[in-house]
Protein backbone atom coordinates (compact mmCIF):
# COMPACT_ATOMS: atom_id res chain seq x y z
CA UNK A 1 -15.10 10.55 -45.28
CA UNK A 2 -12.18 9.13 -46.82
CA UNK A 3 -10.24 5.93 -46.04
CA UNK A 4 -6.90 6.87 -44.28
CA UNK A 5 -3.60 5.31 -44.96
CA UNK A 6 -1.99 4.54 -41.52
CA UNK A 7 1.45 3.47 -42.57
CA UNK A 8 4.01 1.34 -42.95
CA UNK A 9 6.40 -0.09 -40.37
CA UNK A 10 9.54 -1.56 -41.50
CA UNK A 11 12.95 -2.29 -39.54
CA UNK A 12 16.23 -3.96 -41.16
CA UNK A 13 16.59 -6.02 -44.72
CA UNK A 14 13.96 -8.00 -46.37
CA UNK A 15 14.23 -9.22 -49.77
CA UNK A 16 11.98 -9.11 -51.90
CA UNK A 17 12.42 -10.27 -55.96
CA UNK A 18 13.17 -14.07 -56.52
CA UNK A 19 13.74 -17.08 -55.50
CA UNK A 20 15.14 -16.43 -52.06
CA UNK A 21 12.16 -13.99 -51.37
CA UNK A 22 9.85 -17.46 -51.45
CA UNK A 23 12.09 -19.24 -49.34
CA UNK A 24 13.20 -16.47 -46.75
CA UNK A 25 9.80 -14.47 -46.26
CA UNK A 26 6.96 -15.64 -44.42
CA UNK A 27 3.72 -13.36 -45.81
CA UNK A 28 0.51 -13.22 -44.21
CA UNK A 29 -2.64 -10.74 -45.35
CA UNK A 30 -5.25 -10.54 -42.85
CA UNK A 31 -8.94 -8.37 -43.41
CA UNK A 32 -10.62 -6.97 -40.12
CA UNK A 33 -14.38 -5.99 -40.98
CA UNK A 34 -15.13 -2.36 -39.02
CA UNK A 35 -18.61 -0.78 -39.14
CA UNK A 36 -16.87 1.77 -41.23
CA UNK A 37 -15.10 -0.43 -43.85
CA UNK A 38 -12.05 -3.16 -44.12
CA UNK A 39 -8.95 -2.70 -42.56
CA UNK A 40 -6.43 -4.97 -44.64
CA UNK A 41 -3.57 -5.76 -42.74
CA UNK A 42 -0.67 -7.20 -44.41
CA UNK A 43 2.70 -8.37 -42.74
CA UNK A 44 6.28 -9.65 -44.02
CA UNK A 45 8.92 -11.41 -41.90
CA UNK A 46 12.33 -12.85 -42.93
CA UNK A 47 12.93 -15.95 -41.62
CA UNK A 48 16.50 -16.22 -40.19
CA UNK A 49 19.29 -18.75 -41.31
CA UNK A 50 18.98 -21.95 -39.48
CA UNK A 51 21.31 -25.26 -40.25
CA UNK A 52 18.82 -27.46 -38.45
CA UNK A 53 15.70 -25.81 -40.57
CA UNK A 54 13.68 -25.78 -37.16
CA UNK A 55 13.24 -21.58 -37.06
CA UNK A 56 13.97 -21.03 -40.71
CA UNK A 57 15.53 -22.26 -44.14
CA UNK A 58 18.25 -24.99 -44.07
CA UNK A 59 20.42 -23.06 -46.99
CA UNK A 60 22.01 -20.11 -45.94
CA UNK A 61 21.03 -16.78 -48.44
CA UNK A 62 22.81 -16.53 -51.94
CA UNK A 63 24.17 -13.24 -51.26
CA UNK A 64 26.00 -14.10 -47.86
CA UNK A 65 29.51 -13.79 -48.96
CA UNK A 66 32.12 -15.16 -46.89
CA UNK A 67 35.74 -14.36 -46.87
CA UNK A 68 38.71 -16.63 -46.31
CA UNK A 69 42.07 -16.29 -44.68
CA UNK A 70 44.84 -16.20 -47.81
CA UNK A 71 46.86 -19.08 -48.59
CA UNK A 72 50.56 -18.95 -47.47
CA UNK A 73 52.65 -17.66 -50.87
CA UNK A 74 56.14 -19.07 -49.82
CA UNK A 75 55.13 -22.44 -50.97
């Protein structure tokens, strides 16, 4: 019998090329040994923004773009 493939589960944004992918993504592989084979398990979460750096990274992400009120021109 052949190994099946049981599928991926995936929900929202996750980054994943450089630098912020080390910093905002918590990896874990796990192995669970079966009398039939291995069953790899492998999970990915991003960490959310925290200014404390208690639940997450200090720095918020590079891409985060925030957008400012214009300056009055009648000056």
């Amino acid at each position: 019998i052949n190994a099946e493939y049981m599928g991926k589960f995936k929900d929202g944004y996750m980054i994943k090329s450089g630098y912020p992918s080390t910093v905002f993504v918590d990896r874990a592989v796990r192995h669970v040994y079966l009398r039939q084979g291995v069953l790899g398990v492998k999970v990915s979460i991003m960490l959310p923004y925290d200014p404390q750096g208690k639940l997450g990274p200090e720095k918020p992400q590079p891409d985060q773009v925030t957008v400012l009120n214009p300056k009055d021109a009648s000056a």
